[in-house]
Protein backbone atom coordinates (compact mmCIF):
# COMPACT_ATOMS: atom_id res chain seq x y z
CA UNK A 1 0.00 0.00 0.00
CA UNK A 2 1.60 3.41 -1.02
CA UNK A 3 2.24 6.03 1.91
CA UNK A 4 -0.07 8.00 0.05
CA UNK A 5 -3.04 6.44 1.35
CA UNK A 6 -2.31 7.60 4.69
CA UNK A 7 -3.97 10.42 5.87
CA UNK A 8 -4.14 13.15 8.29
CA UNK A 9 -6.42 12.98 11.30
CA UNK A 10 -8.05 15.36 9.98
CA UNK A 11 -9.98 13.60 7.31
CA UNK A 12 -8.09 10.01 7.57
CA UNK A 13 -10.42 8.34 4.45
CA UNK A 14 -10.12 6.76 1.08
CA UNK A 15 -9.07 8.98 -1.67
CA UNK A 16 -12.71 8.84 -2.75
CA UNK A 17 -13.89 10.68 -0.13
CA UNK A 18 -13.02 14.48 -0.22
CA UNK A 19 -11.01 15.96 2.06
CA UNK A 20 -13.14 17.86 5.16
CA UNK A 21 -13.45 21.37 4.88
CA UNK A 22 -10.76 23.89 6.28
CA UNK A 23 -13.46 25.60 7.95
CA UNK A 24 -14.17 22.18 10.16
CA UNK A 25 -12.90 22.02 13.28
CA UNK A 26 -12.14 18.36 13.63
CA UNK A 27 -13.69 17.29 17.27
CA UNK A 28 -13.27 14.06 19.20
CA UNK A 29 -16.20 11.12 17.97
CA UNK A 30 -18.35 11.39 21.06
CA UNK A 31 -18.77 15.19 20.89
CA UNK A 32 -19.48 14.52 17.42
CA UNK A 33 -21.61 11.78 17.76
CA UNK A 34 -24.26 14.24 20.31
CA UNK A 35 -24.45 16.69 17.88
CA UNK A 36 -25.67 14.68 15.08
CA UNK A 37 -27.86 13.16 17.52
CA UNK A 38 -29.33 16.66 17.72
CA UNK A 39 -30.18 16.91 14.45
CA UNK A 40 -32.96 14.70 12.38
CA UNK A 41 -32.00 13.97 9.29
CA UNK A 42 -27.71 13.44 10.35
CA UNK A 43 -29.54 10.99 13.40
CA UNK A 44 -31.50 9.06 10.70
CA UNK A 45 -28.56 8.39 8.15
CA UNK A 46 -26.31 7.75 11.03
CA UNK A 47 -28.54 4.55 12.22
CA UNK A 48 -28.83 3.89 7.96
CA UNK A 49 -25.20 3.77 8.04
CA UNK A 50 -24.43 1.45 10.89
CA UNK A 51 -26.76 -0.73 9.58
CA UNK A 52 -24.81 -1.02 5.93
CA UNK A 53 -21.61 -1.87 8.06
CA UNK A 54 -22.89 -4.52 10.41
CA UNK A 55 -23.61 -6.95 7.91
CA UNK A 56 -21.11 -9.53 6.59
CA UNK A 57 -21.87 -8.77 3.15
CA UNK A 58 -20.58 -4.86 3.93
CA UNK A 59 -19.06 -4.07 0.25
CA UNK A 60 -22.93 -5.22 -0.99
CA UNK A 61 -24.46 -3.48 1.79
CA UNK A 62 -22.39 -0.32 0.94
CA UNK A 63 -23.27 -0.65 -2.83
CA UNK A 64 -27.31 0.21 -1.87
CA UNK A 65 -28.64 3.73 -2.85
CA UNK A 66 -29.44 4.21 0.62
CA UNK A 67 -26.30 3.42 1.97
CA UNK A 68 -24.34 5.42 -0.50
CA UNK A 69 -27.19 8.72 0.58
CA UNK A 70 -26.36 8.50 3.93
CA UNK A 71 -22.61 8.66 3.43
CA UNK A 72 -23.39 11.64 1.52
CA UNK A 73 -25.16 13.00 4.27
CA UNK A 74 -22.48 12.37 6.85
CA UNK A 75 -19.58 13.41 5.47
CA UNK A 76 -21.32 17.24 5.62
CA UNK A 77 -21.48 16.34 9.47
CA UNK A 78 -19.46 16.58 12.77
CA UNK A 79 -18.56 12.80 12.46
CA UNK A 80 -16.66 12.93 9.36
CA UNK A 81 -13.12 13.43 10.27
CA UNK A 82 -13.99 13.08 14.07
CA UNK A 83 -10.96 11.60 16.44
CA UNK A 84 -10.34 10.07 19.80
CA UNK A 85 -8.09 10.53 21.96
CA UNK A 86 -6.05 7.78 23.72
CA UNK A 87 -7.16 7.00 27.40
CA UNK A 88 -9.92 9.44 27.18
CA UNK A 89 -12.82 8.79 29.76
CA UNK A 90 -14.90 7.36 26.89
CA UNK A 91 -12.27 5.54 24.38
CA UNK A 92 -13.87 2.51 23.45
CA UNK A 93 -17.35 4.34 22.53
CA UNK A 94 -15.48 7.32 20.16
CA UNK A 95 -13.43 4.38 18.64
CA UNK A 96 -16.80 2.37 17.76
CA UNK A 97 -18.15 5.87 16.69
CA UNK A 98 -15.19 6.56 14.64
CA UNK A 99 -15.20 2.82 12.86
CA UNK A 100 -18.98 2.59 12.11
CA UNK A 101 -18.05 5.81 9.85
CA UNK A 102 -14.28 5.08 8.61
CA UNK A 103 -15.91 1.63 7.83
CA UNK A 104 -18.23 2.92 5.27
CA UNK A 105 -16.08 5.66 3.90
CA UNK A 106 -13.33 2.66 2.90
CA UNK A 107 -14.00 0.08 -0.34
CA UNK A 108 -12.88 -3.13 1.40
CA UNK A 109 -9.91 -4.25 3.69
CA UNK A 110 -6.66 -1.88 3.86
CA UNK A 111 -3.61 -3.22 4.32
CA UNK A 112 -2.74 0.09 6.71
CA UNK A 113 -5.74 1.90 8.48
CA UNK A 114 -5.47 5.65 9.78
CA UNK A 115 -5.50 6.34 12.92
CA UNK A 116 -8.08 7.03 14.63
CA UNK A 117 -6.16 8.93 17.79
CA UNK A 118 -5.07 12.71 17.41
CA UNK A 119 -1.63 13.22 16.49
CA UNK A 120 0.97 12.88 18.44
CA UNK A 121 3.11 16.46 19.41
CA UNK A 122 5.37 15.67 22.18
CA UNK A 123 8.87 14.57 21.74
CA UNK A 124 11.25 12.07 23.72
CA UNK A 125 13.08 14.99 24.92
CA UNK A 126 10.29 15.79 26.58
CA UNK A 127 10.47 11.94 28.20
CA UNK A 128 14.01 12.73 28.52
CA UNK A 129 13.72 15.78 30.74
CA UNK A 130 10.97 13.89 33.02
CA UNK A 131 12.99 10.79 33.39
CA UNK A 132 15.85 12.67 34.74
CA UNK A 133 14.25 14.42 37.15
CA UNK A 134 12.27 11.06 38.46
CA UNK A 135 15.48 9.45 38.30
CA UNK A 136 17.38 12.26 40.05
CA UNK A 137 20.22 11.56 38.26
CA UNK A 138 22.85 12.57 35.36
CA UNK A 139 22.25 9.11 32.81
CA UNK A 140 25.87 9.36 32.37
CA UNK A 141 26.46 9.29 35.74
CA UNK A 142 24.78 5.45 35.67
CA UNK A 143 25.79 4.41 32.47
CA UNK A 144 27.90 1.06 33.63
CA UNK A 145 24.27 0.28 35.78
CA UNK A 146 21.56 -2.13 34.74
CA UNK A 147 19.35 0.13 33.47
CA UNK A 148 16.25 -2.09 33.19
CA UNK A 149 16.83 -2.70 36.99
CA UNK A 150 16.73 1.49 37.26
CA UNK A 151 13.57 1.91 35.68
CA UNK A 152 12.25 -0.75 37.76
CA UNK A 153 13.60 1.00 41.21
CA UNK A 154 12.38 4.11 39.82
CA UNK A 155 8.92 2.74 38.96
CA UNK A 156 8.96 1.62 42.87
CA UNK A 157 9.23 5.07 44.13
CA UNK A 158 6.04 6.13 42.66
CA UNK A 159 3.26 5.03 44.41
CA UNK A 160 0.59 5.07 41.18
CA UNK A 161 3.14 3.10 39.32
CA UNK A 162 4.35 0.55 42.03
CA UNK A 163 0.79 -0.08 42.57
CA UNK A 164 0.07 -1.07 38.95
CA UNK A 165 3.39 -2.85 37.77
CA UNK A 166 2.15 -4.92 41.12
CA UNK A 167 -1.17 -5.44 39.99
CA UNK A 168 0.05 -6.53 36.41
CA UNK A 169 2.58 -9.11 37.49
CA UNK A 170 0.53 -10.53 40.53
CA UNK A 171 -2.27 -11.07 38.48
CA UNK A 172 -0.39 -12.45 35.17
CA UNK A 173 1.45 -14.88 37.15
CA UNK A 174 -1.88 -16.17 39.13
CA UNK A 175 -1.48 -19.78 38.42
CA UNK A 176 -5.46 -20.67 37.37
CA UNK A 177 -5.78 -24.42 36.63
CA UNK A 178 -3.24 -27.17 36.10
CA UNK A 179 -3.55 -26.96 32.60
CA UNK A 180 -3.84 -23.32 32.43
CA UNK A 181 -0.62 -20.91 33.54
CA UNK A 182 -2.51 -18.13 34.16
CA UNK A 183 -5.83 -15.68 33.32
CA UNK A 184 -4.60 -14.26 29.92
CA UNK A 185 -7.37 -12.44 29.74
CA UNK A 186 -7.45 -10.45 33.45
CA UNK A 187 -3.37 -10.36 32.08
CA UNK A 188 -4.00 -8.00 29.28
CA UNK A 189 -6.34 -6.29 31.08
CA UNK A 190 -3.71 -5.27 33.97
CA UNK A 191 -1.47 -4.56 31.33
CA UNK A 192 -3.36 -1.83 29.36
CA UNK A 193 -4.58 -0.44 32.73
CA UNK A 194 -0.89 0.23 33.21
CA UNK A 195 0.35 1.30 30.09
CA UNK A 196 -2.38 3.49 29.98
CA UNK A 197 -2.27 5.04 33.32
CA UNK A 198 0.93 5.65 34.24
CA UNK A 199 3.32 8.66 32.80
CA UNK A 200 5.91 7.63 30.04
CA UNK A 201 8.62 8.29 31.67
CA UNK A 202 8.14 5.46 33.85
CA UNK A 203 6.90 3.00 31.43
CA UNK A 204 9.30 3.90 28.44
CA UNK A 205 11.65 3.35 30.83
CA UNK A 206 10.58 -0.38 31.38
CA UNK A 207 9.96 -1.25 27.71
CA UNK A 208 12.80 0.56 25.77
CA UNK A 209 15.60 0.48 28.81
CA UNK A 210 19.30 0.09 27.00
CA UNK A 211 21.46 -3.62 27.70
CA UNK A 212 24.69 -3.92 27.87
CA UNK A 213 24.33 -7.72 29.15
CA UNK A 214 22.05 -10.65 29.04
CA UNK A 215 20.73 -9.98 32.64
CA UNK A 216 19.59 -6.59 31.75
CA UNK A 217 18.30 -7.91 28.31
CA UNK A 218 16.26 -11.07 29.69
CA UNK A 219 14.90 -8.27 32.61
CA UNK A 220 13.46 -5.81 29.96
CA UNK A 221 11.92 -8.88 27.91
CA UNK A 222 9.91 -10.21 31.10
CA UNK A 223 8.81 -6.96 31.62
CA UNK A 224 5.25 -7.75 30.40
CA UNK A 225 5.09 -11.13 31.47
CA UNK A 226 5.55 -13.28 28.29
CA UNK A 227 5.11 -16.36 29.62
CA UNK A 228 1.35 -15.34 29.76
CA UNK A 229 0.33 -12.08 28.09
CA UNK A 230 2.86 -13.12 25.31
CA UNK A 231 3.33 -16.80 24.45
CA UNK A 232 0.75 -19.30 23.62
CA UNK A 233 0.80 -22.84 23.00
CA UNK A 234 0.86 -22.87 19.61
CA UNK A 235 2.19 -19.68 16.74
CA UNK A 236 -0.95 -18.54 15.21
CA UNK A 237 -0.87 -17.08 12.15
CA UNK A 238 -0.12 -13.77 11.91
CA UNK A 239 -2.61 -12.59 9.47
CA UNK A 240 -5.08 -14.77 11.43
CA UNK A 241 -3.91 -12.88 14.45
CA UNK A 242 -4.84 -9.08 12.56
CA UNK A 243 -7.77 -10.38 11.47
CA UNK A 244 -8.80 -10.98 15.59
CA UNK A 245 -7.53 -8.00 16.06
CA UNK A 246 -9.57 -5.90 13.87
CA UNK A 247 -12.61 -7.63 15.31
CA UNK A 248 -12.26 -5.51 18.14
CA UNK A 249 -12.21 -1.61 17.89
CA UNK A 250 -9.83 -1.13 20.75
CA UNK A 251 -6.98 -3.46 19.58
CA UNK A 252 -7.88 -2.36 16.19
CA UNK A 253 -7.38 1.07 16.51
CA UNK A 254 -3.97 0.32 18.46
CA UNK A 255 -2.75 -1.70 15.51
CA UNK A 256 -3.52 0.88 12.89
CA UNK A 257 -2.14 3.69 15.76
CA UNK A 258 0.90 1.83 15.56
CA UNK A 259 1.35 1.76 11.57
CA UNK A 260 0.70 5.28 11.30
CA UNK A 261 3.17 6.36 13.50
CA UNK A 262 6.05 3.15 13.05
CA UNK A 263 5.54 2.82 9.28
CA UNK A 264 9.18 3.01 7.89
CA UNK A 265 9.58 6.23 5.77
CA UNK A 266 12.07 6.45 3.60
CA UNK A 267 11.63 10.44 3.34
CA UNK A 268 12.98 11.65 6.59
CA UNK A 269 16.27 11.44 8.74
CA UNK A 270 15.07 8.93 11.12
CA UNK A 271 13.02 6.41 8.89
CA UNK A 272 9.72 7.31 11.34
CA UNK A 273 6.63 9.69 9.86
CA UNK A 274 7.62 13.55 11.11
CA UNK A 275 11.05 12.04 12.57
CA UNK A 276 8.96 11.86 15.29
CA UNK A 277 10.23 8.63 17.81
CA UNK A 278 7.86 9.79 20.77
CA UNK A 279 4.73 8.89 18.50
CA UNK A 280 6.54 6.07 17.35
CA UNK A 281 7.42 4.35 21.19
CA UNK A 282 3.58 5.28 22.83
CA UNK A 283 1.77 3.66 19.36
CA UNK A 284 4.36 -0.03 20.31
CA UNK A 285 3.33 0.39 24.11
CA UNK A 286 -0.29 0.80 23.01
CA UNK A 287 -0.30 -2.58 21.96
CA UNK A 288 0.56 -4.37 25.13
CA UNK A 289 -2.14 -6.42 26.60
CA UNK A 290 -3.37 -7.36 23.25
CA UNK A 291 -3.08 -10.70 21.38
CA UNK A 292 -1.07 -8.77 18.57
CA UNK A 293 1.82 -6.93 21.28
CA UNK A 294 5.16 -7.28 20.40
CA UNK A 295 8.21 -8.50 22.55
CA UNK A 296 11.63 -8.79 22.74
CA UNK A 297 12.16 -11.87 20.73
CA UNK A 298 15.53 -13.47 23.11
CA UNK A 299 17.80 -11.52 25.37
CA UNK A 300 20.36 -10.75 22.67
CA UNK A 301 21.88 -7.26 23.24
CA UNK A 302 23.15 -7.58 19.48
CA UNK A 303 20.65 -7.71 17.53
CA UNK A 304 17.37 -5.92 18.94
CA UNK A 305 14.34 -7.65 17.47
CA UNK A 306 10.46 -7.14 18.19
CA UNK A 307 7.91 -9.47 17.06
CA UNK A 308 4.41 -10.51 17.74
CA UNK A 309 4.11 -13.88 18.88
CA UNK A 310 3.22 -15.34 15.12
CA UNK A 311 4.44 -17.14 12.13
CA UNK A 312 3.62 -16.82 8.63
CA UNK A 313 3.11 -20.54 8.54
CA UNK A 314 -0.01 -21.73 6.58
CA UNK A 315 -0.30 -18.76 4.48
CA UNK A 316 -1.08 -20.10 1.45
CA UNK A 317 -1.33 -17.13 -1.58
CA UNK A 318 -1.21 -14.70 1.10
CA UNK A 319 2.55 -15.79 2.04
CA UNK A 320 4.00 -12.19 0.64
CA UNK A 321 1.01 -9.95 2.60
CA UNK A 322 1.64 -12.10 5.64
CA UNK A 323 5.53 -11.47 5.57
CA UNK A 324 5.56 -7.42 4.91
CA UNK A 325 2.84 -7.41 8.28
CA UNK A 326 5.89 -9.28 10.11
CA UNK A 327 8.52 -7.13 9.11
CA UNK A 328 6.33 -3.67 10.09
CA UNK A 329 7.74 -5.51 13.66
CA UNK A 330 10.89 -7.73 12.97
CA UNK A 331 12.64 -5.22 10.05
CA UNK A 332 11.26 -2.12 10.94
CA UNK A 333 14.04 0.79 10.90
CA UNK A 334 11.97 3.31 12.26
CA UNK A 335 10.91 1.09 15.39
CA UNK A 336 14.67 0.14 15.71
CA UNK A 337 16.07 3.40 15.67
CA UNK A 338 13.14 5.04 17.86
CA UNK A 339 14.21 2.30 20.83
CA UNK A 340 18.43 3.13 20.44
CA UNK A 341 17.45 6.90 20.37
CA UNK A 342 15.69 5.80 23.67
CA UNK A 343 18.14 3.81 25.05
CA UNK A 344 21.11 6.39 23.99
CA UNK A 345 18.92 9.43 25.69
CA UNK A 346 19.45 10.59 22.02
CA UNK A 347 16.44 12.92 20.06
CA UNK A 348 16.18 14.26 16.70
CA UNK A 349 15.37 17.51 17.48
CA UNK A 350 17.93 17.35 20.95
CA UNK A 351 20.66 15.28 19.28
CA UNK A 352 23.79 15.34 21.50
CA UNK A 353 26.41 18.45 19.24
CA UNK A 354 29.26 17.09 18.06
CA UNK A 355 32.58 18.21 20.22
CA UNK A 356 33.58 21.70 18.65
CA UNK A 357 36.03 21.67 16.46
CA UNK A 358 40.07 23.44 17.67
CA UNK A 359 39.46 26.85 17.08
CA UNK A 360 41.81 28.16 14.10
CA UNK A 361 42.78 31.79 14.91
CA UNK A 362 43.99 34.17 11.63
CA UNK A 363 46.76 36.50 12.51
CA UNK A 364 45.86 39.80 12.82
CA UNK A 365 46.57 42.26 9.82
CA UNK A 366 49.27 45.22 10.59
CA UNK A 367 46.49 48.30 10.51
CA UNK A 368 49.51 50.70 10.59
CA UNK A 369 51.90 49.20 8.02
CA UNK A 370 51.68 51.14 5.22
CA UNK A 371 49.05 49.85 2.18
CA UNK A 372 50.50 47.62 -0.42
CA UNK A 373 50.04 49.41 -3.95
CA UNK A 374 48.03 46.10 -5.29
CA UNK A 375 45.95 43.58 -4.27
CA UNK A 376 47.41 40.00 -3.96
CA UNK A 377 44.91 37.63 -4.16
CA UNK A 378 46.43 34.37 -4.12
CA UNK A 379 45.60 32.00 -1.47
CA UNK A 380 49.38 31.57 -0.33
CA UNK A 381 49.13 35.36 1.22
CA UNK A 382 46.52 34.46 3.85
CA UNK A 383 49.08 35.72 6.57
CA UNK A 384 50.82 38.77 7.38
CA UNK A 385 54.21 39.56 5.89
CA UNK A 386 55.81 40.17 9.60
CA UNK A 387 53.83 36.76 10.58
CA UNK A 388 55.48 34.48 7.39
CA UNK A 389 59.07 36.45 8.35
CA UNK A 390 58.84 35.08 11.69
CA UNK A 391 57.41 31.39 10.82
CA UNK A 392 60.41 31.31 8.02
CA UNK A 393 62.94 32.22 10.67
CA UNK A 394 61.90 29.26 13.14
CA UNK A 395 61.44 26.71 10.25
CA UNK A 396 65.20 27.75 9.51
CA UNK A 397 66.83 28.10 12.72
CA UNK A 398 64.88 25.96 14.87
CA UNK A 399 62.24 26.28 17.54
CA UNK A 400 62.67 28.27 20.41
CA UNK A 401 60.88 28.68 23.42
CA UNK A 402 57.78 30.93 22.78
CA UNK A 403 55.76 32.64 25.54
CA UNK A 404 53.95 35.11 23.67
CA UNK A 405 49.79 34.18 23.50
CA UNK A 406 50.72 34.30 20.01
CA UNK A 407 52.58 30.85 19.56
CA UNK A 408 49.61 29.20 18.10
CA UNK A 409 49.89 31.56 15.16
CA UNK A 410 52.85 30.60 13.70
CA UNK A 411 52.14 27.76 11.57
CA UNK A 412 55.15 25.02 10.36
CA UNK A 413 54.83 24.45 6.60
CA UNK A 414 54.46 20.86 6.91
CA UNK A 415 51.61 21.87 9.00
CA UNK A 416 50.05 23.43 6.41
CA UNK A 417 50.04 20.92 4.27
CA UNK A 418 47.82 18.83 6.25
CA UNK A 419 44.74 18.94 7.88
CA UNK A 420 44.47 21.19 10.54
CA UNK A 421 41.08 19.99 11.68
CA UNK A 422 38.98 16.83 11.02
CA UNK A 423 36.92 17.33 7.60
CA UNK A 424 38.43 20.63 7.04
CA UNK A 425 40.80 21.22 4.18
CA UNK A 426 44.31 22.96 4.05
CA UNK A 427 45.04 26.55 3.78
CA UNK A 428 48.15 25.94 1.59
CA UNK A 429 48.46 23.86 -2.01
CA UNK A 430 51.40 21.43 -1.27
CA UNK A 431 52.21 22.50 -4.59
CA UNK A 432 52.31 26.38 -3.99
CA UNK A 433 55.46 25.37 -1.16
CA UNK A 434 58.29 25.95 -3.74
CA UNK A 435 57.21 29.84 -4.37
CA UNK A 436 56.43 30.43 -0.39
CA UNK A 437 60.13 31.65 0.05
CA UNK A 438 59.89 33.31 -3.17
CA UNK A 439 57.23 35.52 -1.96
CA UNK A 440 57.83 35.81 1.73
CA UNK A 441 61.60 37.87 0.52
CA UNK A 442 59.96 39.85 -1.64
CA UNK A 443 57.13 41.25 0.96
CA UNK A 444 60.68 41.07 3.22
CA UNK A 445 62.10 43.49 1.26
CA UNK A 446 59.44 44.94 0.27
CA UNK A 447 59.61 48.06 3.26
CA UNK A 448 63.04 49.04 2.23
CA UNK A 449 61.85 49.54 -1.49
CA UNK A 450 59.12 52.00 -0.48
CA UNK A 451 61.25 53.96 2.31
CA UNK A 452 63.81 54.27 -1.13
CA UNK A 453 61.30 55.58 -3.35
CA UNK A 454 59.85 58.17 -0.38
CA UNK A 455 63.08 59.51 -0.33
């Protein structure tokens, strides 16, 4: 599917359907939803609509003159390009809201859905600057530490956050039956609650926390509790696994959250949408406590790989659609480099500066020497006359002791025939070195010729 059929969440439809007005304040589904509820004839096409979309047959459905007059009708109302926002009071009913109209405003299945959730502004500098002061500390100044084990400590001190990592990991390790490991369902649902309700900073922390060793790396891939949130007893099939997924409005709106915001692009710096890795980390973490989260796939601090817990086995003609799903997870650039740039403490927009270069001070020119009668503009008469005399003399007699602040303008000739500084070039042609002694007598002797003609 091109990138072109993403949208903005603004008006996040088809290309058939026009774009909505500029003058249209784009509002959140439930808001939306009340005021058409207000009004007769966008209450009656709404209920016409939902009806066309419930069926199985939808594409039929869709194809009815009555279906196709209430979509007409709608998109001139609040509800076309409404949004939701994630962990709003009432999520689940703007996201049903938002897909009983996206639904019907898309000819059959897309291979990447819009986004229903509002775009994301923050940055992970922002993360940054919170984590540090939760932390209390310089991340340099525990850079040899077990980071993964920090974030946890650091999760402890908060009581909101302590509370819920509790909750999560008491519950998903509640042995149920003999045959059953744990509640996989209550699991999920302890998970989100978390995720959802506690501040990045924390979380991130938890999920994206940098490994030097095994220990660290095996910590940060148990952080959600694989063994029952995560692994199963048998690999479904990952387009089998979407396809559950998108029965549901919450996990569905996650998963297209998460390809809207991870989808490598090839157009920016960073291979994410906007070079934006904060949108990027909270889309992955909004898929915990789903069937279709990702996870560390071993404990190797090597090569860092996220996958769902799928296969592509059994997939028939679909084989190649099943694969590119798996690598939006498993090959995904913009995922990869939005958890180093985590890890690091790194930020497109705050990237660390590079160490300034040596500063390269020009001699100053002689103001009161008297003005040459033409202008030499050759690139070997960068320095004074006085300055060259002086630099000639050393190269000839030897160094001597200098204490003058002005040492570091006296440049050796070899010197100047290399690089001064790291992806700068030289001031001097090695090939201009035979003439330098040339020119520096004649600007020597220069003075005496004028004071000869004054007189």
């Amino acid at each position: 599917m091109p990138a072109s059929r993403y949208k903005t969440w603004a008006a996040p439809y088809s290309q058939a359907a026009n774009e909505a007005p500029s003058w249209r304040v784009p509002m959140d589904c439930v808001r939306a939803n009340e005021l058409c509820a207000a009004e007769s004839s966008c209450s009656s096409r709404y209920r016409t609509l939902r009806q066309c979309v419930a069926g199985r047959d939808r594409n039929t459905m869709l194809a009815n003159k009555e279906c196709q007059a209430a979509l007409e009708v709608l998109q001139e109302s609040p509800l076309y390009g409404c949004h939701c926002k994630r962990g709003m009071k009432k999520e689940l009913l703007c996201l049903q809201i938002y897909w009983s109209i996206h639904l019907g405003l898309t000819p059959g299945e897309e291979f990447y859905e819009a986004s229903p959730y509002e775009p994301v502004t923050s940055r992970l500098s922002d993360i940054f600057r919170l984590a540090s002061i939760v932390s209390g500390m310089d991340s340099a100044a525990t850079s040899k530490s077990n980071h993964c084990l920090d974030a946890a400590k650091a999760c402890n001190l908060n009581d909101n956050c302590k509370r819920l990592r509790s909750g999560y990991i008491s519950t998903c390790n509640k042995e149920v039956l003999s045959t059953e490991r744990c509640n996989r369902r209550k699991c999920h649902k302890a998970l989100r609650q978390f995720f959802d309700r506690v501040p990045g900073e924390y979380t991130y922390r938890l999920l994206f926390c940098s490994c030097r060793d095994q220990a660290c790396a095996e910590r940060r891939r148990q952080t959600i509790v694989p063994d029952c949130s995560y692994e199963d007893k048998e690999k479904p099939n990952c387009l089998d696994l979407r396809n559950l997924c998108r029965s549901e409005p919450l996990c569905r709106s996650r998963l297209a959250d998460f390809h809207t915001n991870c989808q490598a692009s090839f157009q920016s710096l960073t291979s994410c949408p906007g070079d934006n890795f904060q949108a990027c980390l909270g889309s992955y973490a909004g898929l915990i406590g789903f069937d279709i989260a990702p996870n560390y796939v071993d404990s190797s601090i090597v090569n860092l790989t996220v996958s769902p817990y799928c296969s592509c086995r059994g997939s028939g003609n679909m084989e190649e659609e099943c694969q590119r799903f798996l690598q939006d997870f498993t090959e995904n650039p913009c995922l990869r480099n939005a958890i180093q740039a985590f890890g690091n403490g790194t930020d497109i927009s705050f990237s660390p500066k590079a160490p300034p270069l040596p500063p390269v001070t020009l001699p100053p020119r002689v103001e009161k020497s008297p003005p040459l009668p033409f202008d030499i503009n050759d690139s070997n008469t960068l320095y004074d006359a006085s300055v060259i005399t002086a630099c000639t003399s050393i190269q000839e007699n030897g160094p001597k002791l200098n204490k003058s602040k002005e040492q570091s303008l006296c440049f050796m000739e070899k010197s100047l025939t290399t690089d001064l500084m790291p992806e700068q070039k030289t001031f001097v042609d090695t090939k201009g070195s035979g003439s330098q002694h040339s020119i520096t007598g004649a600007l020597s002797a220069l003075p005496f010729f004028l004071l000869k003609v004054a007189l």
